[in-house]
Protein backbone atom coordinates (compact mmCIF):
# COMPACT_ATOMS: atom_id res chain seq x y z
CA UNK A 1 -101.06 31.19 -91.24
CA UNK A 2 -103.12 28.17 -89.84
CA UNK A 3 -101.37 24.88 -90.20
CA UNK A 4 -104.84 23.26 -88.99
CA UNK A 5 -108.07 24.04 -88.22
CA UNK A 6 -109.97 21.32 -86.27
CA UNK A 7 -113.61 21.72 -86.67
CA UNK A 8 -116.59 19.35 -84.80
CA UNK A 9 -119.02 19.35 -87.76
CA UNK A 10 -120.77 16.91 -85.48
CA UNK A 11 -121.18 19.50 -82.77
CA UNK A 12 -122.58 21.83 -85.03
CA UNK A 13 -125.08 19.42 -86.49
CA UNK A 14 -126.10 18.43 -82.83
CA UNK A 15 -126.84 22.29 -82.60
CA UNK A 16 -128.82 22.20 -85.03
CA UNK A 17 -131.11 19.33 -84.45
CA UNK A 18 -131.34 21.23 -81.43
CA UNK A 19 -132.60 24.03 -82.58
CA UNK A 20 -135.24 21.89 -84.88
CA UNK A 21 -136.34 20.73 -81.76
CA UNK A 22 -137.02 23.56 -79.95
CA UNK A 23 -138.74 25.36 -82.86
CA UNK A 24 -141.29 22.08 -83.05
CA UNK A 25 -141.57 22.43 -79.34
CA UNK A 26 -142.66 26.18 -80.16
CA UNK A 27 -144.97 25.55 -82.30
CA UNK A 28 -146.90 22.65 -80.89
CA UNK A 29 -147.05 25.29 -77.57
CA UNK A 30 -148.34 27.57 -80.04
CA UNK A 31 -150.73 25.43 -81.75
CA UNK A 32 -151.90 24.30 -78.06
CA UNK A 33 -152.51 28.22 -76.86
CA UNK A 34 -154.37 28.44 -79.88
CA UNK A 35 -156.83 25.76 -78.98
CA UNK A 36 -157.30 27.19 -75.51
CA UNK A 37 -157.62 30.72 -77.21
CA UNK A 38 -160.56 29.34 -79.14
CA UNK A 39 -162.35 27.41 -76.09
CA UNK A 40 -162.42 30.51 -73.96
CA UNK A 41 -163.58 32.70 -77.11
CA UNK A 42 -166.46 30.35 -77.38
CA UNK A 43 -167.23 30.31 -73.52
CA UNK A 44 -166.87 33.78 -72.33
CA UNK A 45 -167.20 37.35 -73.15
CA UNK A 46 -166.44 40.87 -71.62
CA UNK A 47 -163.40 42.53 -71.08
CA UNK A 48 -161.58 40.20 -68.94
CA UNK A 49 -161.72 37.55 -71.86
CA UNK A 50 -160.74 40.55 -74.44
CA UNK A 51 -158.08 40.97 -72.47
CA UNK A 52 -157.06 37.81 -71.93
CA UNK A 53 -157.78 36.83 -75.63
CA UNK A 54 -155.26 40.08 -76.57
CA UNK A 55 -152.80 38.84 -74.56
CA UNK A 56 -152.81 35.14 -76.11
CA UNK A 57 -152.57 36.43 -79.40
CA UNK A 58 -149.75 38.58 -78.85
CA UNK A 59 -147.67 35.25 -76.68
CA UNK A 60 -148.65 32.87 -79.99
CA UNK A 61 -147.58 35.79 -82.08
CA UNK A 62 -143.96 35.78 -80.38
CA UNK A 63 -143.30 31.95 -80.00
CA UNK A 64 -144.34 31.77 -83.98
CA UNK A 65 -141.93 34.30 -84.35
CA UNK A 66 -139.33 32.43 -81.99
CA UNK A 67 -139.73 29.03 -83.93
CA UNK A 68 -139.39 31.27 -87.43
CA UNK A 69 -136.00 31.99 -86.12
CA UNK A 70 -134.76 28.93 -84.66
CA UNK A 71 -136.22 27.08 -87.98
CA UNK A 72 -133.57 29.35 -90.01
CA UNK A 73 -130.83 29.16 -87.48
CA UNK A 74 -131.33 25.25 -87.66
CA UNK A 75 -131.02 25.65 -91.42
CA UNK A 76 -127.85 27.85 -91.40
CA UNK A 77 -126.00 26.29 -89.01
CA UNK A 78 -126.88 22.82 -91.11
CA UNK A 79 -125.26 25.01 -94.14
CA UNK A 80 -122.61 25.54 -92.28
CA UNK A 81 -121.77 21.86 -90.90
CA UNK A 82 -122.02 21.01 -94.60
CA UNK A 83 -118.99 23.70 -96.06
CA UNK A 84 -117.07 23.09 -93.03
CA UNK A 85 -117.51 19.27 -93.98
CA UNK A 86 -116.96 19.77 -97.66
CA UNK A 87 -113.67 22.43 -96.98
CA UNK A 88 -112.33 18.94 -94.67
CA UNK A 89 -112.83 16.72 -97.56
CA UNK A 90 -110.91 19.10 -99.90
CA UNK A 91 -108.27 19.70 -97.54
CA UNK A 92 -107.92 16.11 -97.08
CA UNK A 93 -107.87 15.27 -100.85
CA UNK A 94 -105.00 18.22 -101.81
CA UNK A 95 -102.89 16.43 -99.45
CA UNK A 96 -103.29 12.99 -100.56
CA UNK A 97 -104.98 11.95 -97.53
């Protein structure tokens, strides 16, 4: 079928450490809005800072939810780079190499 399949594990990895990257980006944003969140809670009331407040809470809700995935993504795609790696080194020991 395939006489070779030519895979850049270190591509993938790179993807990956992306990905862990942006995710710690995320949360630190999040963390940050969550501060600010707090500050104007404490220093204002009415419905301008309920509103405001709502809105926050929904944006940190979404970029938690955006790290949570890029967090597993990282750790798939790491799963991957590691079987790809692994079915390499097999390969490369059934033909002697």
């Amino acid at each position: 079928m395939f006489d070779e399949i030519k895979v850049d594990v270190g591509a993938i990895v790179d993807q990956a450490v992306a990905m862990e990257k942006s995710a710690e980006s995320l949360q630190l944003a999040s963390t940050t809005l969550l501060e600010k969140l707090r500050e104007l809670q404490q220093s204002t009331a009415g419905g301008a800072s309920d509103a405001a407040s709502t809105m926050t809470t929904d944006m940190i809700g979404k970029i938690e939810a955006r790290a949570g995935k890029l967090t597993r993504n990282a750790k798939v795609t790491r799963e991957l780079a590691a079987l790809y790696d692994a079915a390499d080194r097999e390969g490369a020991r059934a033909f002697g190499d």
